[in-house]
C-alpha atoms as a PDB file:
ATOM      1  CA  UNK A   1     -77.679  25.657  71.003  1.00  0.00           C
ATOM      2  CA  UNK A   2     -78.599  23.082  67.791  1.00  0.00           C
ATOM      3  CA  UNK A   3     -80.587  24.696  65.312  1.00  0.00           C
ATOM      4  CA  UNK A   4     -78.661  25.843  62.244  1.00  0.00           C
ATOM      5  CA  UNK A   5     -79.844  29.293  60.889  1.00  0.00           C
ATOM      6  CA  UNK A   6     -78.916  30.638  57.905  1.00  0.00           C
ATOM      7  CA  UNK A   7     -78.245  34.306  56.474  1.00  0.00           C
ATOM      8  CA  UNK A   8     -79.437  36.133  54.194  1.00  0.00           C
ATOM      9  CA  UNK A   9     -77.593  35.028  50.108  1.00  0.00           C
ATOM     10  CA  UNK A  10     -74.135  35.543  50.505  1.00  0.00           C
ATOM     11  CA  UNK A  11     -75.048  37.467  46.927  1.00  0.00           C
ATOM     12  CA  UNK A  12     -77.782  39.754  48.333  1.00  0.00           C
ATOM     13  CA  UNK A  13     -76.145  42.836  48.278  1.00  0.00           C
ATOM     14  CA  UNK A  14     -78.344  44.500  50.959  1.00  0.00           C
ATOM     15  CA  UNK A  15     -77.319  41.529  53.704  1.00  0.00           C
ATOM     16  CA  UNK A  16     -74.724  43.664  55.948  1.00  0.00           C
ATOM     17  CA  UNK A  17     -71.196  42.551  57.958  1.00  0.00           C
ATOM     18  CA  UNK A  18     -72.071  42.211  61.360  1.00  0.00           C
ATOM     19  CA  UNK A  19     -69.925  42.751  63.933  1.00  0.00           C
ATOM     20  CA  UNK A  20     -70.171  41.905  67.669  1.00  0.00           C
ATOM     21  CA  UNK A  21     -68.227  42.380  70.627  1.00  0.00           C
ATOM     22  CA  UNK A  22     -69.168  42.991  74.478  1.00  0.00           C
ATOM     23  CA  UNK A  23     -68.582  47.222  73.389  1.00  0.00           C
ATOM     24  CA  UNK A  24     -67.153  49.624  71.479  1.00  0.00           C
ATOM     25  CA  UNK A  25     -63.769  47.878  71.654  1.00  0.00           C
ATOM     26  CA  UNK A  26     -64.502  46.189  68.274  1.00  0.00           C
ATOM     27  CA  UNK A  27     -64.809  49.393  66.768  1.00  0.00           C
ATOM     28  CA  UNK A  28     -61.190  49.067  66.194  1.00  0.00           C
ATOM     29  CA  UNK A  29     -61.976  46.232  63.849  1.00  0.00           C
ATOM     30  CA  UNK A  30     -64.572  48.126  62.618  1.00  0.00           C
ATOM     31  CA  UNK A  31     -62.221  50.967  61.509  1.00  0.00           C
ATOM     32  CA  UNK A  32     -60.191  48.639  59.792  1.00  0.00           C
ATOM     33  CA  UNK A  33     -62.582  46.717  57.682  1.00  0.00           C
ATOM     34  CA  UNK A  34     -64.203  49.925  56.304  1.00  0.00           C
ATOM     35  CA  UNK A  35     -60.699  50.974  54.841  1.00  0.00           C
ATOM     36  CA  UNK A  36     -60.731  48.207  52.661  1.00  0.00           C
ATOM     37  CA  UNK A  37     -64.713  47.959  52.653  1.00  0.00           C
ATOM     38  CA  UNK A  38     -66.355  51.341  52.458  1.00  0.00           C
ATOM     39  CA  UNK A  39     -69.470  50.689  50.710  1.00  0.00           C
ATOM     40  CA  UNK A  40     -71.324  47.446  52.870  1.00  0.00           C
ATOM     41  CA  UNK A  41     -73.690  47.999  55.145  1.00  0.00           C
ATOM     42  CA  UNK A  42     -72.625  47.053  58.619  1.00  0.00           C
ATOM     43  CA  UNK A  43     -74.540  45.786  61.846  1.00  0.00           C
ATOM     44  CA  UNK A  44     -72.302  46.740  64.758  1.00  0.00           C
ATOM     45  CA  UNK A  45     -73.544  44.927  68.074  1.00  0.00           C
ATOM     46  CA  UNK A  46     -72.357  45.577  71.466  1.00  0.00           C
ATOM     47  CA  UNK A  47     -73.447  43.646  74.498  1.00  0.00           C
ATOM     48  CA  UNK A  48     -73.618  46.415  77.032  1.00  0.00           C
ATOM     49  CA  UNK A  49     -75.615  44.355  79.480  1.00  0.00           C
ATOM     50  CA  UNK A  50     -72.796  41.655  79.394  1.00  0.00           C
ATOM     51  CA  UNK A  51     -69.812  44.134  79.617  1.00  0.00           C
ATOM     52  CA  UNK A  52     -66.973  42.687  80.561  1.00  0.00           C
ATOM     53  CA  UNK A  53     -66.885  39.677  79.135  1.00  0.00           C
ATOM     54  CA  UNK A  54     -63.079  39.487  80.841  1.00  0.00           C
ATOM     55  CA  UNK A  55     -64.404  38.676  84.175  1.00  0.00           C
ATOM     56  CA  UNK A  56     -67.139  35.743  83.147  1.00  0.00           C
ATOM     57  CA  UNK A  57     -66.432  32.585  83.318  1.00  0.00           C
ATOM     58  CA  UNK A  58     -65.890  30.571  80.003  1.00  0.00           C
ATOM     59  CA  UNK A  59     -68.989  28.472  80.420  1.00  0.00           C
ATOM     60  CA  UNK A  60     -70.913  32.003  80.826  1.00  0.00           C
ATOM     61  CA  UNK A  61     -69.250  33.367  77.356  1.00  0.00           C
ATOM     62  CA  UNK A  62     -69.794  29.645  76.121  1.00  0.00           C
ATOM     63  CA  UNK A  63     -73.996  29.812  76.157  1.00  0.00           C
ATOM     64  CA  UNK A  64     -74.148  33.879  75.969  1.00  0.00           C
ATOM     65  CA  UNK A  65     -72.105  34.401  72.704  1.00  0.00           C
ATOM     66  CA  UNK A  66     -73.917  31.599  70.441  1.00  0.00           C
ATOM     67  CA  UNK A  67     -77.724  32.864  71.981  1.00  0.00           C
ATOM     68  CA  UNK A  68     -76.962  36.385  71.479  1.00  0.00           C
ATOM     69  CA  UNK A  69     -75.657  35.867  68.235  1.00  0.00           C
ATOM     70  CA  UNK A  70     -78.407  33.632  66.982  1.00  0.00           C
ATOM     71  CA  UNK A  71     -80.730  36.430  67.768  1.00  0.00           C
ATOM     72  CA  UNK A  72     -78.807  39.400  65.620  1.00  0.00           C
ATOM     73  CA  UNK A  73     -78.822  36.433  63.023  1.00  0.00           C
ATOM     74  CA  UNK A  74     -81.877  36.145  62.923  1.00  0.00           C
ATOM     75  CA  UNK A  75     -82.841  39.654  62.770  1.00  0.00           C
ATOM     76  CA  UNK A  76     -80.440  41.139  60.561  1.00  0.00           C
ATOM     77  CA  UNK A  77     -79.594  38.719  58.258  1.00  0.00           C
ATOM     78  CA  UNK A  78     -76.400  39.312  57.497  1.00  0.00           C
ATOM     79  CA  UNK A  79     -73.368  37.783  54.975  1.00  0.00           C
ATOM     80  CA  UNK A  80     -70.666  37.380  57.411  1.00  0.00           C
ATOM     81  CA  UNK A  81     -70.230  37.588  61.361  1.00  0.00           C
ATOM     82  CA  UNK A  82     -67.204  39.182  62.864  1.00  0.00           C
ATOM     83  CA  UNK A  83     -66.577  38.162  66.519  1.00  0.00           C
ATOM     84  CA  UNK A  84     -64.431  41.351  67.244  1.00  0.00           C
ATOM     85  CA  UNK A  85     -63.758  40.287  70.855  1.00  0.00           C
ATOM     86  CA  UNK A  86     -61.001  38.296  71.906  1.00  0.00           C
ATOM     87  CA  UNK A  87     -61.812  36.867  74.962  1.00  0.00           C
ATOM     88  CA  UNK A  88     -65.197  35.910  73.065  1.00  0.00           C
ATOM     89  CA  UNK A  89     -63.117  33.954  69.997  1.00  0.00           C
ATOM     90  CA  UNK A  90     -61.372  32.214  71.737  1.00  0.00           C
ATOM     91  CA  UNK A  91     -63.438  30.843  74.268  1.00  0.00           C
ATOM     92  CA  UNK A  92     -66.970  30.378  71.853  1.00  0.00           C
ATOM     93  CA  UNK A  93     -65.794  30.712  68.029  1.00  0.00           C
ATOM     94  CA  UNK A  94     -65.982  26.372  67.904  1.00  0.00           C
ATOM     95  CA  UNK A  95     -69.703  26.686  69.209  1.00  0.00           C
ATOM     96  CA  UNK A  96     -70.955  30.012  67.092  1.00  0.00           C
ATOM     97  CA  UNK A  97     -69.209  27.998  63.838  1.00  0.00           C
ATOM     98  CA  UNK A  98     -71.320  24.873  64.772  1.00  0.00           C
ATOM     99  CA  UNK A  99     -74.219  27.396  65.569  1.00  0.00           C
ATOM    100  CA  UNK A 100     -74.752  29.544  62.718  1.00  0.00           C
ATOM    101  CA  UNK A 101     -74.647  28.717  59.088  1.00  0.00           C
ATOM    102  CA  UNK A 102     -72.634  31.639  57.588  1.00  0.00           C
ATOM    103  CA  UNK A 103     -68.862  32.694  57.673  1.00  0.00           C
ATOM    104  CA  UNK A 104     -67.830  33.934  61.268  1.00  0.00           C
ATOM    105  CA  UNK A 105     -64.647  35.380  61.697  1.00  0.00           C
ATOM    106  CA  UNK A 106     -62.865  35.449  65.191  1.00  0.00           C
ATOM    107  CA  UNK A 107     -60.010  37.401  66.519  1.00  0.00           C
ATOM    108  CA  UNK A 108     -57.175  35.872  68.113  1.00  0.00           C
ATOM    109  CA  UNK A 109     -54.378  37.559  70.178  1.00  0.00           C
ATOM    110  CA  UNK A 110     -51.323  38.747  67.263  1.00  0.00           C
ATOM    111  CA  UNK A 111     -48.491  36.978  68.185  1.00  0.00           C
ATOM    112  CA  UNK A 112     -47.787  35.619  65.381  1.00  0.00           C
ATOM    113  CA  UNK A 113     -46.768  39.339  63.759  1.00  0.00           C
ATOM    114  CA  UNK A 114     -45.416  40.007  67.091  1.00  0.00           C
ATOM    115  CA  UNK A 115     -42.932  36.986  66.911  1.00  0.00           C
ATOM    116  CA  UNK A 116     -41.923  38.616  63.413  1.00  0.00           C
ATOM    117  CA  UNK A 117     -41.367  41.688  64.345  1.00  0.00           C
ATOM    118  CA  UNK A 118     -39.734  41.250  67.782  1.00  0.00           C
ATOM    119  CA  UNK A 119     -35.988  41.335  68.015  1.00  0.00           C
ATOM    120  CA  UNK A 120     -35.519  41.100  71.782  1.00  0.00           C
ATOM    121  CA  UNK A 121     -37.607  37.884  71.549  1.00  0.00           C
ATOM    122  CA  UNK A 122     -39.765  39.109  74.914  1.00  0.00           C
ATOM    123  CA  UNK A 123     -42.892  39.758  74.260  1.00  0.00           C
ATOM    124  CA  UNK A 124     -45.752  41.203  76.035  1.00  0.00           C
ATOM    125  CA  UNK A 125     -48.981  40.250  76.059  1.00  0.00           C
ATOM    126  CA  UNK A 126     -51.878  42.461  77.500  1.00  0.00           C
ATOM    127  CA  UNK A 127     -55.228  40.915  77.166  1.00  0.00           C
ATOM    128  CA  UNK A 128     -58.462  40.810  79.386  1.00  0.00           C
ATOM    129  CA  UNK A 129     -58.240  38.153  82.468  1.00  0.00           C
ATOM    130  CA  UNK A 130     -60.285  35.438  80.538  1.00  0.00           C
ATOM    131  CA  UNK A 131     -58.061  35.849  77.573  1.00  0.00           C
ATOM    132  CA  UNK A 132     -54.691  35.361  78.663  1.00  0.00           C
ATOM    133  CA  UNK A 133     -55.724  32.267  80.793  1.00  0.00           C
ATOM    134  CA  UNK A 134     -56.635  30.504  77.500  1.00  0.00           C
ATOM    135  CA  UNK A 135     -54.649  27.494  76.568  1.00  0.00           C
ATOM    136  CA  UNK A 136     -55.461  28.935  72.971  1.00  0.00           C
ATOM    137  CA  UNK A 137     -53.116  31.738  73.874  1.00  0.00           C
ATOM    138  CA  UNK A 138     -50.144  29.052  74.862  1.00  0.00           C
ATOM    139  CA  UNK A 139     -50.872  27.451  72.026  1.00  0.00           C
ATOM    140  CA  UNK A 140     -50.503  30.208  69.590  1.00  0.00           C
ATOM    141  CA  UNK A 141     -47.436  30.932  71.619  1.00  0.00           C
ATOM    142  CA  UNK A 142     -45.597  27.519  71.393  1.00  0.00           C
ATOM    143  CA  UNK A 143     -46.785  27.620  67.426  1.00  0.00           C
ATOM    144  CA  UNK A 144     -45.267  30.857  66.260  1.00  0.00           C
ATOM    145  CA  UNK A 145     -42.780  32.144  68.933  1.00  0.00           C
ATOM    146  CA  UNK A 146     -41.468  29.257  69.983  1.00  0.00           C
ATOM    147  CA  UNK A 147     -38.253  31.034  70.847  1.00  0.00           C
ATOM    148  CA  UNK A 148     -39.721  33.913  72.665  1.00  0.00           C
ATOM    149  CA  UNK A 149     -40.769  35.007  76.369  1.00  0.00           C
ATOM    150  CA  UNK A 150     -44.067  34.834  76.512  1.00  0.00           C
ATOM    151  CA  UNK A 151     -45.017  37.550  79.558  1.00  0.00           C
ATOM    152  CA  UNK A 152     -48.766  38.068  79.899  1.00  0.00           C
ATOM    153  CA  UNK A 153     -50.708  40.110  81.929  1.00  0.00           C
ATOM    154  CA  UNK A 154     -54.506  40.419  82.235  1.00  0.00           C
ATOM    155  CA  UNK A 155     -55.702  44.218  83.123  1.00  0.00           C
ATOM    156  CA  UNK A 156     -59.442  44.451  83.261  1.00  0.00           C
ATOM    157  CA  UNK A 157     -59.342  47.890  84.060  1.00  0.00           C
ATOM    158  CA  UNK A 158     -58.225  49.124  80.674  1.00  0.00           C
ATOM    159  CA  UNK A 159     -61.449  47.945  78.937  1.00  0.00           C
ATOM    160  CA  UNK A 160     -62.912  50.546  81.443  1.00  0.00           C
ATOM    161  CA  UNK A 161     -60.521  52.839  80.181  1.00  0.00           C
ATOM    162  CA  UNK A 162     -61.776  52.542  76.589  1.00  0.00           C
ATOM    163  CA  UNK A 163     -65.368  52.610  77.144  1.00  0.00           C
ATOM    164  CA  UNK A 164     -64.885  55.881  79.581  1.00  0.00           C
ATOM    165  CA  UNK A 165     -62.498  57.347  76.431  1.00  0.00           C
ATOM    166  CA  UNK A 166     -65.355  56.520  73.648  1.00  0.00           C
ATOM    167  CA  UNK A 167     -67.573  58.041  75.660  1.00  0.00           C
ATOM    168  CA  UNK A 168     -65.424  61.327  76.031  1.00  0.00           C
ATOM    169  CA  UNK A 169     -64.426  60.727  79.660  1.00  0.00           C
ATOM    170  CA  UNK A 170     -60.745  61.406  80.664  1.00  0.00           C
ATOM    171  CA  UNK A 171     -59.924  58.070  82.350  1.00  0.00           C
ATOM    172  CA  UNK A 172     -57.527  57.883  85.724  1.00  0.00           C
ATOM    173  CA  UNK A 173     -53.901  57.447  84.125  1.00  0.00           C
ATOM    174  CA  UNK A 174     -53.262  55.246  87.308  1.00  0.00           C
ATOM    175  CA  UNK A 175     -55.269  52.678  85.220  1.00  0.00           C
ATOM    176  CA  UNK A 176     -52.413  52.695  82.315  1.00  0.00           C
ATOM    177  CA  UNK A 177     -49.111  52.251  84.979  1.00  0.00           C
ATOM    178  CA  UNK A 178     -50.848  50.143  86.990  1.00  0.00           C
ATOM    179  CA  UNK A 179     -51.368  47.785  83.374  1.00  0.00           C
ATOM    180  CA  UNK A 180     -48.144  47.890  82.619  1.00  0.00           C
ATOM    181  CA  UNK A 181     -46.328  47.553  85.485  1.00  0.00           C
ATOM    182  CA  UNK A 182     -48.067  44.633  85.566  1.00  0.00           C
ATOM    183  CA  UNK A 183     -45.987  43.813  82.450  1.00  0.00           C
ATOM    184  CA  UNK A 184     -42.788  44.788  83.817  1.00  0.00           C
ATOM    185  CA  UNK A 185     -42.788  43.586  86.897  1.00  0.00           C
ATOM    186  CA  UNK A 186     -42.715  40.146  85.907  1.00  0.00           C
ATOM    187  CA  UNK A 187     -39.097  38.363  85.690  1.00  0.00           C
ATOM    188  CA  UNK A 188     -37.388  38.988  82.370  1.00  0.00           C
ATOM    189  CA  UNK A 189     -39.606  41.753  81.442  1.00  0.00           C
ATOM    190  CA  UNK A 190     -37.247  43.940  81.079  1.00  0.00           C
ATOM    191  CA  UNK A 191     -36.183  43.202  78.085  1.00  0.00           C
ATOM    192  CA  UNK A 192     -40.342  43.407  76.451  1.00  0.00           C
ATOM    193  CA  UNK A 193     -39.603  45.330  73.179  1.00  0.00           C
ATOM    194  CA  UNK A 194     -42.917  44.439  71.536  1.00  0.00           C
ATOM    195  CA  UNK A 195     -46.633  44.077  73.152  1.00  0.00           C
ATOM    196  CA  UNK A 196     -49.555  42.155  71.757  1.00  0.00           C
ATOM    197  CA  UNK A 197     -53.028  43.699  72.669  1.00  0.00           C
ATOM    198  CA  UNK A 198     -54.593  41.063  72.876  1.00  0.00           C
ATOM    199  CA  UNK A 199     -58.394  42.649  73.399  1.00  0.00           C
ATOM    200  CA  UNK A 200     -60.398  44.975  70.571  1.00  0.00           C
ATOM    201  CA  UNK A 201     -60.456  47.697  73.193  1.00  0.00           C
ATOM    202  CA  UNK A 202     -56.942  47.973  74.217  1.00  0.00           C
ATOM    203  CA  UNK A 203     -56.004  49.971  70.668  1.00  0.00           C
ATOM    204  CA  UNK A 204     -58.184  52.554  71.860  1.00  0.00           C
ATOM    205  CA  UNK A 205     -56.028  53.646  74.593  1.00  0.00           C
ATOM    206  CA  UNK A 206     -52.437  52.673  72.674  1.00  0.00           C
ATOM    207  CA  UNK A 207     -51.691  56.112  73.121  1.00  0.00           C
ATOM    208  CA  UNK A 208     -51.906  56.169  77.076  1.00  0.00           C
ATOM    209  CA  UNK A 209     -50.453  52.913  77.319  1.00  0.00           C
ATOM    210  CA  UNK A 210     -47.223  54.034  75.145  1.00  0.00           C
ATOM    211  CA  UNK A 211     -47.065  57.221  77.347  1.00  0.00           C
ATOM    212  CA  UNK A 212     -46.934  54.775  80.937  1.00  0.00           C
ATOM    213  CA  UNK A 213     -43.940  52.678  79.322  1.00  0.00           C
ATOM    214  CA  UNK A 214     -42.184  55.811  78.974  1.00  0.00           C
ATOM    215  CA  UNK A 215     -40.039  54.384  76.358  1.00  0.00           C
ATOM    216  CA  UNK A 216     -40.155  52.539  73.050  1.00  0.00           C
ATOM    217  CA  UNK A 217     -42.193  49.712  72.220  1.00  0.00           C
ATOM    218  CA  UNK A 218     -43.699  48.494  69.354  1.00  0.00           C
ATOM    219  CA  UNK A 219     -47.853  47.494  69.728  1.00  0.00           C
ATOM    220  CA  UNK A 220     -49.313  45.049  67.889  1.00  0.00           C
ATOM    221  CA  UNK A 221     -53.138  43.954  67.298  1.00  0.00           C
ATOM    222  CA  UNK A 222     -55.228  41.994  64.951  1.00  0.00           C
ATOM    223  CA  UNK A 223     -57.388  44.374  63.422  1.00  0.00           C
ATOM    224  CA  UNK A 224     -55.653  45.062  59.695  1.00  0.00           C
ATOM    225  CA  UNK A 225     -55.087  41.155  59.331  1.00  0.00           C
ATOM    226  CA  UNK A 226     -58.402  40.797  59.940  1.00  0.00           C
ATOM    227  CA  UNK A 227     -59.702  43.257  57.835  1.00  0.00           C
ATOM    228  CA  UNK A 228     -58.017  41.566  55.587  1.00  0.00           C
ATOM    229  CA  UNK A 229     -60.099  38.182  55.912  1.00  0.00           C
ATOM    230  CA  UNK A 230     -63.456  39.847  55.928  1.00  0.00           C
ATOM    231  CA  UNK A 231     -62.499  41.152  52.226  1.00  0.00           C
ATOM    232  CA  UNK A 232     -61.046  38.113  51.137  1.00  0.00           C
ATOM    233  CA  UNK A 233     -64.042  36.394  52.078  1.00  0.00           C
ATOM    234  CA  UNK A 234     -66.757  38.904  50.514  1.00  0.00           C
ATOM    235  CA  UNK A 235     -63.954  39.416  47.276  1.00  0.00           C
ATOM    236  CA  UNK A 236     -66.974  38.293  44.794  1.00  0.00           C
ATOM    237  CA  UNK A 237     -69.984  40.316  46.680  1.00  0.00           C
ATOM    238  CA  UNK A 238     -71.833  43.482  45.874  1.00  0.00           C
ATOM    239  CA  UNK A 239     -72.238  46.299  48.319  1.00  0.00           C
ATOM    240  CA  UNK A 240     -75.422  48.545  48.681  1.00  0.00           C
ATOM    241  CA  UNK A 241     -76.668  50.685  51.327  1.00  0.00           C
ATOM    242  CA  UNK A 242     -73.306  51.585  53.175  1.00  0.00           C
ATOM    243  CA  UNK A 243     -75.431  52.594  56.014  1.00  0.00           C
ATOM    244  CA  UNK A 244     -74.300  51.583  59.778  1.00  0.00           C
ATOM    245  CA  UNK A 245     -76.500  50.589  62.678  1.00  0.00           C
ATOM    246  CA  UNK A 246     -75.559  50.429  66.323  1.00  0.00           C
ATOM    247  CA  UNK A 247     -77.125  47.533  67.960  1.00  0.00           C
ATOM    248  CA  UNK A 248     -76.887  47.233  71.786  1.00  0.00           C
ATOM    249  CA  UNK A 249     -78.194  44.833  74.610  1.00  0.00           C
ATOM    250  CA  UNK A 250     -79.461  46.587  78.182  1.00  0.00           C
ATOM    251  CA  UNK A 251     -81.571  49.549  78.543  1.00  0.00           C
ATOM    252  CA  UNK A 252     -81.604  51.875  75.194  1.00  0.00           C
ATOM    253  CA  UNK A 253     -80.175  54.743  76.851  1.00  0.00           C
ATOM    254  CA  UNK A 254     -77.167  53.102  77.314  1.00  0.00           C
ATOM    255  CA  UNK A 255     -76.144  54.257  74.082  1.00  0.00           C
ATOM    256  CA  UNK A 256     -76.620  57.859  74.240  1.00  0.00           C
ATOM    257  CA  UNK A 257     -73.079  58.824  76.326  1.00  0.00           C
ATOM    258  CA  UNK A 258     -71.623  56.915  72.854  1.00  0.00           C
ATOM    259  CA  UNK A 259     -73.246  59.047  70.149  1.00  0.00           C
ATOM    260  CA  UNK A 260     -70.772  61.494  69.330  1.00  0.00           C
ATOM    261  CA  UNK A 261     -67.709  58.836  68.793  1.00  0.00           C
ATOM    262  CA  UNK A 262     -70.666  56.657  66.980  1.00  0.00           C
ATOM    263  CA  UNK A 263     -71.905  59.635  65.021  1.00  0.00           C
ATOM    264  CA  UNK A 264     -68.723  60.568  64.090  1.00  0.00           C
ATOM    265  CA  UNK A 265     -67.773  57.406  62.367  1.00  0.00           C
ATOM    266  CA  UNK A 266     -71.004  57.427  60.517  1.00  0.00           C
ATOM    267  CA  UNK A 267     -73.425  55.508  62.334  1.00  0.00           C
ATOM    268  CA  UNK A 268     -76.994  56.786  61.822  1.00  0.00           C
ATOM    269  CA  UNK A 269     -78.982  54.205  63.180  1.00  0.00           C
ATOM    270  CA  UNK A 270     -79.629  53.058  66.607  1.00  0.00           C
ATOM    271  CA  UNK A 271     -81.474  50.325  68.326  1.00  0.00           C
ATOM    272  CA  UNK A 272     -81.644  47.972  71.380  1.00  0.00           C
ATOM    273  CA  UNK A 273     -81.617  44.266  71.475  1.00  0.00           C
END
């Protein structure tokens, strides 16, 4: 992808925060942001027909990401993009950057916090299968817990698990022990006092997941910190509207088994892509 769009001003205070991911896992971001943010407008897009972006190949998240993208650009208009997908950052964040001609913000797997707050210096990571293959991950590892196990594990299944929950199904808690067993099983696990979750969605079952360890560990994610970026960046910006529209790729009934968890964080707007 080559052409350069560009967003709405970065002083219009109408153009909204988008924020994309392959579901509702990015809601987690989403819930963050607004804390510090309640008054912009916000674009939330999901790319149902994509879902899960875990089990593409990177040169399939590579073209899809930057397209799809391009398109929400170019009908929303927005001040800032939020890639609130893991497995998305850190496979296509160089080419939606090079893409689009506004401020995107990725999300990266936490282990930098995790190395800080870690005492047993094992750490677990739990991402989606295309984002703990990433040499982005080993590098982020060798950068800022140098000292530290590294022990990841990728476990599909619990993106299932979070859609299933958002959309007020009781997922199998098989799912959850078989996740982190996958953990523990591995050599010097044992001693895994902290766990990264290393994918948007994963928060939204941190309460299942804690209940299959079956004894203390501390969970970590990126949402807050990035929270934090998105206001930093808009620090100077006015906010009106404060209205929230659901976006979503595939068949437009594909959002209806969300609307009560969407409804009940204030979306009012929906609409297919």
């Amino acid at each position: 992808m080559t052409q350069s769009l560009s967003p709405a001003s970065g002083t219009d205070p109408h153009a909204p925060l988008l924020f994309f991911d392959s579901g509702v896992g990015g809601l987690t971001v989403l819930d963050a942001a607004r804390k510090l943010l309640p008054d912009a407008p916000i674009v939330y897009a999901a790319d149902f027909a994509g879902l899960p972006y875990g089990e593409k190949t990177e040169a399939e998240i590579g073209a899809r990401v930057p397209a799809l993208l391009g398109r929400l650009v170019e009908r929303y208009r927005p001040r800032l993009i939020t890639i609130a997908c893991n497995t998305a950052s850190t496979i296509a964040l160089p080419q939606v950057r090079a893409a689009l001609d506004l401020p995107v913000v990725g999300t990266v797997p936490a282990i930098k916090p995790a190395s800080e707050i870690s005492q047993s210096r094992a750490i677990g990571v739990l991402g989606t299968e295309a984002t703990v293959r990433q040499p982005y991950v080993t590098n982020l590892a060798r950068e800022f817990a140098s000292d530290a196990t590294i022990i990841r594990y990728g476990a599909p299944e619990l993106v299932r698990a979070a859609e299933m929950k958002l959309r007020g199904e009781q997922p199998d808690p098989a799912i959850f022990d078989r996740a982190v067993a996958g953990l523990t099983s591995q050599e010097r696990a044992v001693a895994i006092d902290t766990v990264v979750l290393a994918c948007t969605h994963f928060p939204l079952v941190q309460e299942e997941l804690a209940h299959a360890f079956g004894r203390p560990v501390t969970f970590v994610h990126g949402a807050d910190g990035i929270a934090r970026r998105i206001a930093w960046l808009t620090r100077d910006q006015a906010f009106v509207g404060n209205g929230l529209r659901f976006v979503a790729t595939g068949p437009a009934d594909g959002i209806t088994p969300y609307l009560a968890a969407l409804r009940a964080r204030g979306f009012t707007s929906f609409e297919s892509l």
